[in-house]
N, C-alpha and C. Protein backbone atom coordinates (compact mmCIF):
# COMPACT_ATOMS: atom_id res chain seq x y z
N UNK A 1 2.25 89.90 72.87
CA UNK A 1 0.95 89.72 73.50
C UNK A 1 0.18 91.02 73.44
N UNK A 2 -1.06 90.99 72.92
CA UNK A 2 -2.25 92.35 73.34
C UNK A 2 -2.41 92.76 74.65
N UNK A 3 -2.60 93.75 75.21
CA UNK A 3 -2.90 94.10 76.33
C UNK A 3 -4.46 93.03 76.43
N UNK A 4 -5.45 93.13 76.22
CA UNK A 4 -6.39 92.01 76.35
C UNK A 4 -6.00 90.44 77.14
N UNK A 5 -4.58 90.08 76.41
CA UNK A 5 -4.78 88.84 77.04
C UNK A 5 -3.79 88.78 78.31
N UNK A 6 -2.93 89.95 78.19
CA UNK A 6 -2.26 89.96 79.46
C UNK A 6 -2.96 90.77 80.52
N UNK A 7 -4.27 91.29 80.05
CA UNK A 7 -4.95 91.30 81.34
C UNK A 7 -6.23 90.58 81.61
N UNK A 8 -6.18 89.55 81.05
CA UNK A 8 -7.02 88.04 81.11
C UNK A 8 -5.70 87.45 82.00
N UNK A 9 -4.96 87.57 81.71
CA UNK A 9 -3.99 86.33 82.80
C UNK A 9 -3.98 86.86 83.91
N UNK A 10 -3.81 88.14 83.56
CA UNK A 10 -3.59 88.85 85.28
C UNK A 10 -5.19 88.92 86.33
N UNK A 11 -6.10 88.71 85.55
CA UNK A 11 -7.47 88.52 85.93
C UNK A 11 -7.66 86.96 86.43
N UNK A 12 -6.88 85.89 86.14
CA UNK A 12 -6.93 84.68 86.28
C UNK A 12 -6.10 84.21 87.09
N UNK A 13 -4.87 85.45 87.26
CA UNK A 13 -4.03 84.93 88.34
C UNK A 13 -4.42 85.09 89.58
N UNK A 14 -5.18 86.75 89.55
CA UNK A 14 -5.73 87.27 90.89
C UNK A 14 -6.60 86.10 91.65
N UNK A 15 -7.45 85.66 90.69
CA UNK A 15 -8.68 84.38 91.15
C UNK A 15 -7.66 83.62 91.86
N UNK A 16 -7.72 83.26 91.31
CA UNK A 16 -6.33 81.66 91.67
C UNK A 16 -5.77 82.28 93.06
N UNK A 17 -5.33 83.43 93.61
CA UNK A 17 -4.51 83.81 94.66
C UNK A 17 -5.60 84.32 95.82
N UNK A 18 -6.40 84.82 95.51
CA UNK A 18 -7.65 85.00 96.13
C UNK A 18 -8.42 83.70 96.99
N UNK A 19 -8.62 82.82 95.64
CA UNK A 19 -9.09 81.53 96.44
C UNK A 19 -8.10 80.84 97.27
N UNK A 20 -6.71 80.86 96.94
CA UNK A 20 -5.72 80.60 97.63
C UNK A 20 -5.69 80.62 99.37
N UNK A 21 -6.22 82.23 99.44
CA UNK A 21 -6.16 82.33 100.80
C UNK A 21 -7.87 82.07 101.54
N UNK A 22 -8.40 81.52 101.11
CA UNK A 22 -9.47 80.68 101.68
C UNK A 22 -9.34 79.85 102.61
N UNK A 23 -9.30 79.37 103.49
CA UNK A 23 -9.27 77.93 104.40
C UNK A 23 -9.60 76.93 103.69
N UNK A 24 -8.77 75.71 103.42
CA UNK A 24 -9.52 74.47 103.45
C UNK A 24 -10.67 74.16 103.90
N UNK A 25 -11.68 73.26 103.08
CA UNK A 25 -12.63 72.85 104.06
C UNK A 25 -12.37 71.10 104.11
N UNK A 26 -12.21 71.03 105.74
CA UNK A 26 -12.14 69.70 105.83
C UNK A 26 -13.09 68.60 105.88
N UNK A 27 -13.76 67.54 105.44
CA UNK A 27 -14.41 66.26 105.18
C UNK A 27 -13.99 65.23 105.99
N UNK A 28 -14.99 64.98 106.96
CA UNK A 28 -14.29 63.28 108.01
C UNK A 28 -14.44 62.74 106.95
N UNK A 29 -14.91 61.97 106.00
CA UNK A 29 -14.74 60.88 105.52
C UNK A 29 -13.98 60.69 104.25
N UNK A 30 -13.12 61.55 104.00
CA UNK A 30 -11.59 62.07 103.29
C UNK A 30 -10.91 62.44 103.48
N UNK A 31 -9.30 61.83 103.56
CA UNK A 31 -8.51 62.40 104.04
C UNK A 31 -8.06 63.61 103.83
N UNK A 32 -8.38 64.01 102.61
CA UNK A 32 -7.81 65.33 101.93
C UNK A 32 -8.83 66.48 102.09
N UNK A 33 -8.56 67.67 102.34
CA UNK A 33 -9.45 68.71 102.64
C UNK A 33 -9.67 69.55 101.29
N UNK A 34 -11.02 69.84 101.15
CA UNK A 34 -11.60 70.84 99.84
C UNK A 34 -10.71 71.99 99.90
N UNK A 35 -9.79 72.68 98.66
CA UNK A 35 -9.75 73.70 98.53
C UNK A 35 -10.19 74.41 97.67
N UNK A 36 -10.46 75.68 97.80
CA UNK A 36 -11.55 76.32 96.75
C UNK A 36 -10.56 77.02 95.30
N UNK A 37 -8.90 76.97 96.00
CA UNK A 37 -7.96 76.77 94.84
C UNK A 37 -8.01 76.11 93.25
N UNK A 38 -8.55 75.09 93.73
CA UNK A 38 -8.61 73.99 92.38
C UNK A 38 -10.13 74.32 91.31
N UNK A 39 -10.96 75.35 92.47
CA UNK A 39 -12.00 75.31 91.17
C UNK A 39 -11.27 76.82 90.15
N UNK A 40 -10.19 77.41 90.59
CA UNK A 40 -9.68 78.22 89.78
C UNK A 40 -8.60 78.02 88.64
């Protein structure tokens, strides 16, 4: 691997762990609550 893309992953992992610790946002009229996880 290039240094480039292993610090594209490590740039993509940070996101992902970052949004991680966000709160859910919860919706009455869904049971399941938004996490901002999944837009990463």
């Amino acid at each position: 691997m290039k240094i480039r893309e292993v610090t594209e992953i490590a740039l993509m992992t940070a996101v992902i762990i970052v949004l991680g610790l966000i709160p859910p946002i919860p919706l009455g009229f869904i049971p399941v609550p938004i996490v901002l996880q999944n837009l990463g």
